[in-house]
C-alpha atoms as a PDB file:
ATOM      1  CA  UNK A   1      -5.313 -30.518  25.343  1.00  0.00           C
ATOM      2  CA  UNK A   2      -7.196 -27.677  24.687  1.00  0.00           C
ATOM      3  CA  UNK A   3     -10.214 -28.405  21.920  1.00  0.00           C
ATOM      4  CA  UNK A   4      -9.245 -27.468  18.050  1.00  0.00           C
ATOM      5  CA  UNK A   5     -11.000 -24.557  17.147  1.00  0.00           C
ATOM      6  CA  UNK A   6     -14.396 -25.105  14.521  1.00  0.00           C
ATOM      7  CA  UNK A   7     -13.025 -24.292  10.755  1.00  0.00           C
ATOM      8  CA  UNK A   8     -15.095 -21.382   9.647  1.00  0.00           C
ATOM      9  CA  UNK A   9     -18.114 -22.101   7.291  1.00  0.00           C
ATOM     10  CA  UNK A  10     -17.270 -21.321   3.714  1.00  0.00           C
ATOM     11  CA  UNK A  11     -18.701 -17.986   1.952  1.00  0.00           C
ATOM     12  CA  UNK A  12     -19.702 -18.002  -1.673  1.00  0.00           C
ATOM     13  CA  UNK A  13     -19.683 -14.759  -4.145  1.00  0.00           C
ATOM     14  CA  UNK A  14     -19.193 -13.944  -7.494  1.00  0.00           C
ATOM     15  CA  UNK A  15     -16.085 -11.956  -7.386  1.00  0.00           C
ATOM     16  CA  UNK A  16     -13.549 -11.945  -4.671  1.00  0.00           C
ATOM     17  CA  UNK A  17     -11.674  -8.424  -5.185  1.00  0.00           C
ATOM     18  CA  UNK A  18      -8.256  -7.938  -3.462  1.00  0.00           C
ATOM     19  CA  UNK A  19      -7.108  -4.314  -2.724  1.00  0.00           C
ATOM     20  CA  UNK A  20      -9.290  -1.597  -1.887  1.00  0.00           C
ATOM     21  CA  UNK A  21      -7.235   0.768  -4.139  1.00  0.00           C
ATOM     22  CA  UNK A  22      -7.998   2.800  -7.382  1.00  0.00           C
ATOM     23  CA  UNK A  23      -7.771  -0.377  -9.174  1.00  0.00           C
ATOM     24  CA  UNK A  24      -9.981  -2.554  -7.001  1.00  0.00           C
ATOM     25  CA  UNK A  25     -12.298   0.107  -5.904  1.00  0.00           C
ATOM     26  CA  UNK A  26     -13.378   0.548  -9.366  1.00  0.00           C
ATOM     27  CA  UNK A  27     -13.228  -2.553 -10.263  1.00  0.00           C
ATOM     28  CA  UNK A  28     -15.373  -3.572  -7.179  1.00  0.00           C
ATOM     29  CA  UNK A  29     -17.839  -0.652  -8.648  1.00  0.00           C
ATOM     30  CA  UNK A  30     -18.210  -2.084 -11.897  1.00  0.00           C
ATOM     31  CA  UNK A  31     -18.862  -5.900 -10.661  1.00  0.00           C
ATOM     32  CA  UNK A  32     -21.674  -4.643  -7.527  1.00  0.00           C
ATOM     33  CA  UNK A  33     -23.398  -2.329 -10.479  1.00  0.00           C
ATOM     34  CA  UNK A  34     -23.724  -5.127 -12.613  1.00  0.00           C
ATOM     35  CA  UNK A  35     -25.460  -7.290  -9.710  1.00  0.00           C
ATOM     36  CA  UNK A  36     -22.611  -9.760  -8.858  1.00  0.00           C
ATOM     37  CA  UNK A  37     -22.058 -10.604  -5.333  1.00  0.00           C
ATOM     38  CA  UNK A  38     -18.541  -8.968  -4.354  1.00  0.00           C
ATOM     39  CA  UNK A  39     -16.252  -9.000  -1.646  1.00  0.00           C
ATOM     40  CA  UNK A  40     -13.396  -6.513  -1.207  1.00  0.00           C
ATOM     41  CA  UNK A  41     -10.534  -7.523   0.814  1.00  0.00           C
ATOM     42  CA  UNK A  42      -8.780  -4.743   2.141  1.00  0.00           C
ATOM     43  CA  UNK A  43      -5.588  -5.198   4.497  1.00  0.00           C
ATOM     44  CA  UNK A  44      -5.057  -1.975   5.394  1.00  0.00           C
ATOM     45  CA  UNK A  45      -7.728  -0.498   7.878  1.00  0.00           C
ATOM     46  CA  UNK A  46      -8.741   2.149   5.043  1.00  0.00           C
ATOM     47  CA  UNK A  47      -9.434   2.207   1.709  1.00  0.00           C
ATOM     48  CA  UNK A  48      -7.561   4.439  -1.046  1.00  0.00           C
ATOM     49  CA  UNK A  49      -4.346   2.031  -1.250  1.00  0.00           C
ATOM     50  CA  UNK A  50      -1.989   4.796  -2.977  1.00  0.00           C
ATOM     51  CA  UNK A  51      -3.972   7.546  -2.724  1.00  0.00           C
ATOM     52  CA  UNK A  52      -3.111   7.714   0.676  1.00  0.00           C
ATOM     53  CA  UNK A  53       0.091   9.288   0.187  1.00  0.00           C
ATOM     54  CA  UNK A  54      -2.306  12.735  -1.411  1.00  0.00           C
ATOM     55  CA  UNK A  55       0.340  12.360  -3.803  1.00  0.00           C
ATOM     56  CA  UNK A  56      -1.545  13.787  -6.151  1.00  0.00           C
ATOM     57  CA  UNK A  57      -0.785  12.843  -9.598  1.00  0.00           C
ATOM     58  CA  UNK A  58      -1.836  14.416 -12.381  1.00  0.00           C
ATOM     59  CA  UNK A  59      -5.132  11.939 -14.088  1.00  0.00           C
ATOM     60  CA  UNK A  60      -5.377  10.495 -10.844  1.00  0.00           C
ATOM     61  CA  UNK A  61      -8.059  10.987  -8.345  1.00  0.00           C
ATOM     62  CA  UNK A  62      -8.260  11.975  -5.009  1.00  0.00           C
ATOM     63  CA  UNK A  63      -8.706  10.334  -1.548  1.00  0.00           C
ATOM     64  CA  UNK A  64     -12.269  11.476  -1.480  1.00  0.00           C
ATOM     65  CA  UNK A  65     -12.968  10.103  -4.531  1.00  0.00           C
ATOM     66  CA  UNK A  66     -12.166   6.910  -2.828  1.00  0.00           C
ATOM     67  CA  UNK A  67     -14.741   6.904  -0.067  1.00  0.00           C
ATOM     68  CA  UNK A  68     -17.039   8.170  -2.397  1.00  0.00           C
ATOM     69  CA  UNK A  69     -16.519   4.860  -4.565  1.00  0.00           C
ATOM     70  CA  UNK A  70     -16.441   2.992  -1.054  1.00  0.00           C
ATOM     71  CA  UNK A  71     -19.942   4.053  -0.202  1.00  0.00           C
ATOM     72  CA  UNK A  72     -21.384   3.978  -3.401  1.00  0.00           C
ATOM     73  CA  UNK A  73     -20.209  -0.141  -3.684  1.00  0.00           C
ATOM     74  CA  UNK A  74     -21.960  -0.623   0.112  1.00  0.00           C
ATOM     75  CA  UNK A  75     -24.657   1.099  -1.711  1.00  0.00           C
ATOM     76  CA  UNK A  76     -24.723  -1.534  -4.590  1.00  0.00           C
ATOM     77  CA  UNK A  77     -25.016  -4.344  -1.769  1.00  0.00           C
ATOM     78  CA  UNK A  78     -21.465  -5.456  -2.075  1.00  0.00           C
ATOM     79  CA  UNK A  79     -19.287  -5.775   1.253  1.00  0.00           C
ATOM     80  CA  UNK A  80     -15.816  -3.649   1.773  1.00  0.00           C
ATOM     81  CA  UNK A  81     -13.851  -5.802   3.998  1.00  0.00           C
ATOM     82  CA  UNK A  82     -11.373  -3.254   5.333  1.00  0.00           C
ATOM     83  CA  UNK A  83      -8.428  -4.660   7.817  1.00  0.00           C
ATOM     84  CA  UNK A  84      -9.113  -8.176   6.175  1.00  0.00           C
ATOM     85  CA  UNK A  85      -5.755  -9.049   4.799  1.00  0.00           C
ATOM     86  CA  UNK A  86      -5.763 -12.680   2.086  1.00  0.00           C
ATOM     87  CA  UNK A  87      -3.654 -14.891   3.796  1.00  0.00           C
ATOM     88  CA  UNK A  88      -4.222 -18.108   1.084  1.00  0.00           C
ATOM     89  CA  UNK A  89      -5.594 -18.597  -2.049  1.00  0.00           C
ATOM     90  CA  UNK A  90      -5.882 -21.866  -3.513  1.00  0.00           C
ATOM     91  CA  UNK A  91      -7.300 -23.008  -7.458  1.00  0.00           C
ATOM     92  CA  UNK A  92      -8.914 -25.995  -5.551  1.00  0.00           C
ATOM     93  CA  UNK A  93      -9.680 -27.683  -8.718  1.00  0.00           C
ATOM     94  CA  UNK A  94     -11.218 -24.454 -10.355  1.00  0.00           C
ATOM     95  CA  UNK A  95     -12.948 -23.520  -8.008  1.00  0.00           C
ATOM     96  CA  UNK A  96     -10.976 -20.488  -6.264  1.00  0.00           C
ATOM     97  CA  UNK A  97     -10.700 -20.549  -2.313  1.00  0.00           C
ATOM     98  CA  UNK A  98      -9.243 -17.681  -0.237  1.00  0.00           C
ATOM     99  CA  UNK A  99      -8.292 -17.970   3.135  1.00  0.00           C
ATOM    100  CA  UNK A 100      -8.998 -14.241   5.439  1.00  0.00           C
ATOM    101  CA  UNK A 101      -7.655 -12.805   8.377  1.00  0.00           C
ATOM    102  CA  UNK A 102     -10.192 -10.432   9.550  1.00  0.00           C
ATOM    103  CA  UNK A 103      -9.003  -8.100  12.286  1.00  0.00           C
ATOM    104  CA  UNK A 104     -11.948  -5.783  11.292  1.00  0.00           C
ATOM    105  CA  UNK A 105     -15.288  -6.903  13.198  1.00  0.00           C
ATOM    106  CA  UNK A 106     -16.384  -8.851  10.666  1.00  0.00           C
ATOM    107  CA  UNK A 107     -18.187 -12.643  10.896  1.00  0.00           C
ATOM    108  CA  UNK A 108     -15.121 -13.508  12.492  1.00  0.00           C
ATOM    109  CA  UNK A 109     -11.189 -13.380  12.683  1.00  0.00           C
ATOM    110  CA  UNK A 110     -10.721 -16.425   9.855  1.00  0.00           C
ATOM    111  CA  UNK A 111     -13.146 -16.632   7.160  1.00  0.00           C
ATOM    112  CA  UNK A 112     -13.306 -18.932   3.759  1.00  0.00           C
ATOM    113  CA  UNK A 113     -13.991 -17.161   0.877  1.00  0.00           C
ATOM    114  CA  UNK A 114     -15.344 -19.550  -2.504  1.00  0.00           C
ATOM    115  CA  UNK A 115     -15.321 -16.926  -5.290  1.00  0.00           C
ATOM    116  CA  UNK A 116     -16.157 -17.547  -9.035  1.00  0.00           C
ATOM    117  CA  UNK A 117     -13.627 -14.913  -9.869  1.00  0.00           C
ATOM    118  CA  UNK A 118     -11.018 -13.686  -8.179  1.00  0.00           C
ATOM    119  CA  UNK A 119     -10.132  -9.879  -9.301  1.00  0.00           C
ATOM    120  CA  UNK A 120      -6.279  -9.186  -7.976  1.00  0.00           C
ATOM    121  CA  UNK A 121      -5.606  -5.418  -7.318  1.00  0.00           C
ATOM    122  CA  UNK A 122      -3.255  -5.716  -4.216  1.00  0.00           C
ATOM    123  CA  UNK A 123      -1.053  -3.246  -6.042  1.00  0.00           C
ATOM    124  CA  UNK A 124       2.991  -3.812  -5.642  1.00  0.00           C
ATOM    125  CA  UNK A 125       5.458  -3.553  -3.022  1.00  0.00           C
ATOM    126  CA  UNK A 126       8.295  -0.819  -2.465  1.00  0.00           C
ATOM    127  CA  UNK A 127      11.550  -1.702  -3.638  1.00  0.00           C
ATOM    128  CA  UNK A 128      14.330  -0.436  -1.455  1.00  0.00           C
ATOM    129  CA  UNK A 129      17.738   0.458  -3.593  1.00  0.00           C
ATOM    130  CA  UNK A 130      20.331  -2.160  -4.514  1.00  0.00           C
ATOM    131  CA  UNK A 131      23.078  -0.636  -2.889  1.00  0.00           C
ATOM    132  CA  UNK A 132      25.247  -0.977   0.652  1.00  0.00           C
ATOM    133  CA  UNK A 133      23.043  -0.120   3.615  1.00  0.00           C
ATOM    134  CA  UNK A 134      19.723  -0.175   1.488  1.00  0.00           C
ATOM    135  CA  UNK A 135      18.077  -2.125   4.123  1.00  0.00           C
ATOM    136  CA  UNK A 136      19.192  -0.012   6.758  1.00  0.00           C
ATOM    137  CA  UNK A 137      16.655   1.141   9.143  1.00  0.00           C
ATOM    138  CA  UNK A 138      15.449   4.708   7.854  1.00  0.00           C
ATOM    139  CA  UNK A 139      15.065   3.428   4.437  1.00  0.00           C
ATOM    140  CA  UNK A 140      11.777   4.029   3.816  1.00  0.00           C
ATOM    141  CA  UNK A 141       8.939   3.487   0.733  1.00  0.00           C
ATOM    142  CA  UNK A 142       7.618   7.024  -0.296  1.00  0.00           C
ATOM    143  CA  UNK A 143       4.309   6.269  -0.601  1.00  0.00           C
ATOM    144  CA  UNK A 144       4.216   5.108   2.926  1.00  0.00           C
ATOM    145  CA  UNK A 145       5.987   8.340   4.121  1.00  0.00           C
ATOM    146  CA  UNK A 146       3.499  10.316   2.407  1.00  0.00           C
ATOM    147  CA  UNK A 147       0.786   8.598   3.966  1.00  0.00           C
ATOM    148  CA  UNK A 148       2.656   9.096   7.795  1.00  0.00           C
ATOM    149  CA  UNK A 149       2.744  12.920   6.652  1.00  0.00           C
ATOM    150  CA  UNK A 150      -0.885  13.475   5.663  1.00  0.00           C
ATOM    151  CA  UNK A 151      -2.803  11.176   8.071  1.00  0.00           C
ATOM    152  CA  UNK A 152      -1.005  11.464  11.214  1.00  0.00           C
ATOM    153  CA  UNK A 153       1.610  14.910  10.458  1.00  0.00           C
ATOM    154  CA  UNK A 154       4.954  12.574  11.063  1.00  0.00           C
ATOM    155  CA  UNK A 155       7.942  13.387   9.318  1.00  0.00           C
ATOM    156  CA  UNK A 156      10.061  10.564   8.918  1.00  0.00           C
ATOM    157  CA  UNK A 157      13.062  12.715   9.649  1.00  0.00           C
ATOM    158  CA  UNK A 158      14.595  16.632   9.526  1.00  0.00           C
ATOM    159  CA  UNK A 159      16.852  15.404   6.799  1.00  0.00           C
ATOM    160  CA  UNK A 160      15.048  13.237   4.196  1.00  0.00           C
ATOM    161  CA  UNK A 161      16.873  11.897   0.673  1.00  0.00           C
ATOM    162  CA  UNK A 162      13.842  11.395  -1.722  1.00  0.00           C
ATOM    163  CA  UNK A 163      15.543   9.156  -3.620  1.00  0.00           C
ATOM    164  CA  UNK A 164      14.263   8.207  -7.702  1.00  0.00           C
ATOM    165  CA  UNK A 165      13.153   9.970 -10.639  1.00  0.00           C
ATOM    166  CA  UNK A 166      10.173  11.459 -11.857  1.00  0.00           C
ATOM    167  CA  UNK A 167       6.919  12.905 -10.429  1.00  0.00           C
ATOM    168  CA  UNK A 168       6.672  11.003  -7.490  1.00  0.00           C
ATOM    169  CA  UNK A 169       9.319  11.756  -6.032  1.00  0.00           C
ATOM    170  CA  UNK A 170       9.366  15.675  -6.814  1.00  0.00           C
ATOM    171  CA  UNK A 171       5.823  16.000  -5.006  1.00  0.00           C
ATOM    172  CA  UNK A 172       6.903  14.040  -1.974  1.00  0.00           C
ATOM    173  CA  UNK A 173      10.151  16.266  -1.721  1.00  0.00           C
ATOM    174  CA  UNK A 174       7.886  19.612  -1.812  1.00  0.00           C
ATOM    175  CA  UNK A 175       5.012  18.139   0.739  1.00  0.00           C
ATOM    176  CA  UNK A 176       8.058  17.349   2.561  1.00  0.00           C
ATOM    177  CA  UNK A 177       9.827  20.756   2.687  1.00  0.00           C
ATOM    178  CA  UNK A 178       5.921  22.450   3.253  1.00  0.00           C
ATOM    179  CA  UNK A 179       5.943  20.325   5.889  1.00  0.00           C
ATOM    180  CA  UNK A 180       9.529  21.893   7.877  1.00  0.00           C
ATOM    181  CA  UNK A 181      12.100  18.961   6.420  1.00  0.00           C
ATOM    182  CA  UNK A 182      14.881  19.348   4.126  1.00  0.00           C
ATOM    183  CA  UNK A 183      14.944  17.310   1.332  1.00  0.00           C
ATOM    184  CA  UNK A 184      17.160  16.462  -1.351  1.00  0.00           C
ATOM    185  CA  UNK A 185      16.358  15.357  -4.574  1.00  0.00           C
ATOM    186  CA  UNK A 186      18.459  12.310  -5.993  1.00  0.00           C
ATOM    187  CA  UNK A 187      17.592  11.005  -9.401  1.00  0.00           C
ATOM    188  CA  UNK A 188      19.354   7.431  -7.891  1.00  0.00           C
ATOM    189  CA  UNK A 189      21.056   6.076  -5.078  1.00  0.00           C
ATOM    190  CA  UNK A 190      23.238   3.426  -7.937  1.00  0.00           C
ATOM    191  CA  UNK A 191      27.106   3.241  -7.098  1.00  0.00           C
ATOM    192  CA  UNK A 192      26.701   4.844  -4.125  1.00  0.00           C
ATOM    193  CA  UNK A 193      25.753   3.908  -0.469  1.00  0.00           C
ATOM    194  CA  UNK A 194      23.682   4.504   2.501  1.00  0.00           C
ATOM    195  CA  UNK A 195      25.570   5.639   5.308  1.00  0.00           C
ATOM    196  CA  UNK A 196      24.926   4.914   8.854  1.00  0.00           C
ATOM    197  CA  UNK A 197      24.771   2.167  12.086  1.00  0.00           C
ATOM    198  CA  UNK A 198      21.624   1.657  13.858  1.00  0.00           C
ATOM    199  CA  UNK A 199      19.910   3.926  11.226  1.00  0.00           C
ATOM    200  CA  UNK A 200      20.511   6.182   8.072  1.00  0.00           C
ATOM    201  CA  UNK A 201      23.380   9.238   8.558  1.00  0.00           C
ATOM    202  CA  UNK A 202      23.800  10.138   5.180  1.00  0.00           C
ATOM    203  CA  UNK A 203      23.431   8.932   1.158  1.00  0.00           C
ATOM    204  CA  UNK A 204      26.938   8.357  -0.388  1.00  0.00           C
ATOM    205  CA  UNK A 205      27.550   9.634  -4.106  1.00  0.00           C
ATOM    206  CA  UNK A 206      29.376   7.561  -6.624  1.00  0.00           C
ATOM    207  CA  UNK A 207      32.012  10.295  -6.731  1.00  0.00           C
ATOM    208  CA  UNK A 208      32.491  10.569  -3.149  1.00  0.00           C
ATOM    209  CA  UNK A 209      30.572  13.502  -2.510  1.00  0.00           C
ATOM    210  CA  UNK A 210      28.013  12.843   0.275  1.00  0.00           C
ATOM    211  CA  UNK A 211      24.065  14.116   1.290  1.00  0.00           C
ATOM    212  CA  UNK A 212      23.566  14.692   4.929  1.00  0.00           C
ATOM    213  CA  UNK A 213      20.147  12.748   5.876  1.00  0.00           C
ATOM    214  CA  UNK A 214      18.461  11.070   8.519  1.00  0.00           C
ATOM    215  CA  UNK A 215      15.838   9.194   6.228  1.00  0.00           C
ATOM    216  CA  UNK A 216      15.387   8.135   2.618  1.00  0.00           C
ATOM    217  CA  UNK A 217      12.641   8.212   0.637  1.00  0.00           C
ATOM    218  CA  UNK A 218      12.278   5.945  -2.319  1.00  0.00           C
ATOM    219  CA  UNK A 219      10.340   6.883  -4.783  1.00  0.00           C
ATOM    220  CA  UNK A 220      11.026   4.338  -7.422  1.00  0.00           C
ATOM    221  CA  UNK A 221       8.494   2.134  -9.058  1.00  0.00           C
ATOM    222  CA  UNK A 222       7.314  -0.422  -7.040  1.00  0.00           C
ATOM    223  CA  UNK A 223       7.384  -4.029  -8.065  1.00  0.00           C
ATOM    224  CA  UNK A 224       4.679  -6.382  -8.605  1.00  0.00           C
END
């Protein structure tokens, strides 16, 4: 048999800090200016987490605030671990341990992280609607489609439902239409369905009435 592969060596800082978004950024910020030895994990291969989307909320900041923070923590002489996703984490008897898959150059595709702190900022996940077909391919987080829109100029469709209340959802629907796509507002997709086969045809209403789509957008809140 082939021989078993060396564990890595365990690394020791202050503060391991997971999610390279608004949250952990400045979080990371505060820790490196206050001399602490800090690690960010990041899993994504950029930092800015949300503010990816451009969005552009009111009170929040922008994208270029976030490589701003980014250098400004390298600065400090704390390490941004970008493409470095946290795999395990373990209390090991009070003493944190976190396992990392590094896909980003760094000292090495696993690494063992022994942090006096660990600082969680991984932000939530999208939560697709509870409703017939709202799993169906096509379905898609709004954050994430305004992220495909302003780094690489993808629309997820010509049709898009931007499903979910509030601010969110209205500035994805206008980037959207800027962009050459129709889309419809819908306040919620509840008592109704998503139409389709292989991928999304349509949003059913409660009442029967029907929006002609190709994608949905949901802008809801995400969970934890």
């Amino acid at each position: 048999p082939p021989p078993s592969a060396e564990p890595p060596a365990e690394e020791e800082v202050d503060a391991l800090v997971i999610g390279a978004g608004p949250a952990g950024l400045a979080a990371a910020e505060a820790l490196s200016e206050a001399g602490r030895r800090v690690l960010v994990a990041e899993r994504a291969p950029v930092v800015g987490g949300r503010l990816r989307a451009r969005l552009e909320a009111p009170g929040e900041p922008d994208l270029a605030w976030a490589a701003a923070a980014a250098a400004r923590i390298a600065a400090a002489g704390a390490e941004l671990a970008v493409a470095a996703e946290v795999v395990g984490l373990w209390h090991d008897g009070g003493a944190p341990l976190a396992l990392l898959v590094h896909a980003g150059g760094g000292p090495g595709p696993l690494r063992l992280v022994r942090a006096r702190r660990i600082v969680l900022c991984a932000g939530g996940h999208p939560v697709p609607p509870a409703v017939p077909g709202g799993d169906r391919p096509g379905v898609l987080a709004a954050r994430g489609v305004g992220a495909l829109l302003a780094e690489h100029g993808v629309l997820p469709g010509r049709r898009v439902a931007v499903v979910g209340g509030g601010d969110e959802g209205e500035r994805l629907a206008a980037r959207l239409a800027a962009a050459g796509a129709d889309a419809a507002r819908l306040p919620s997709a509840d008592g109704g369905r998503i139409a389709g086969r292989a991928r999304v045809r349509g949003v059913v209403l409660p009442g029967g009435g029907r929006i002609a789509c190709d994608a949905v957008a949901v802008a809801g809140p995400p969970a934890a």
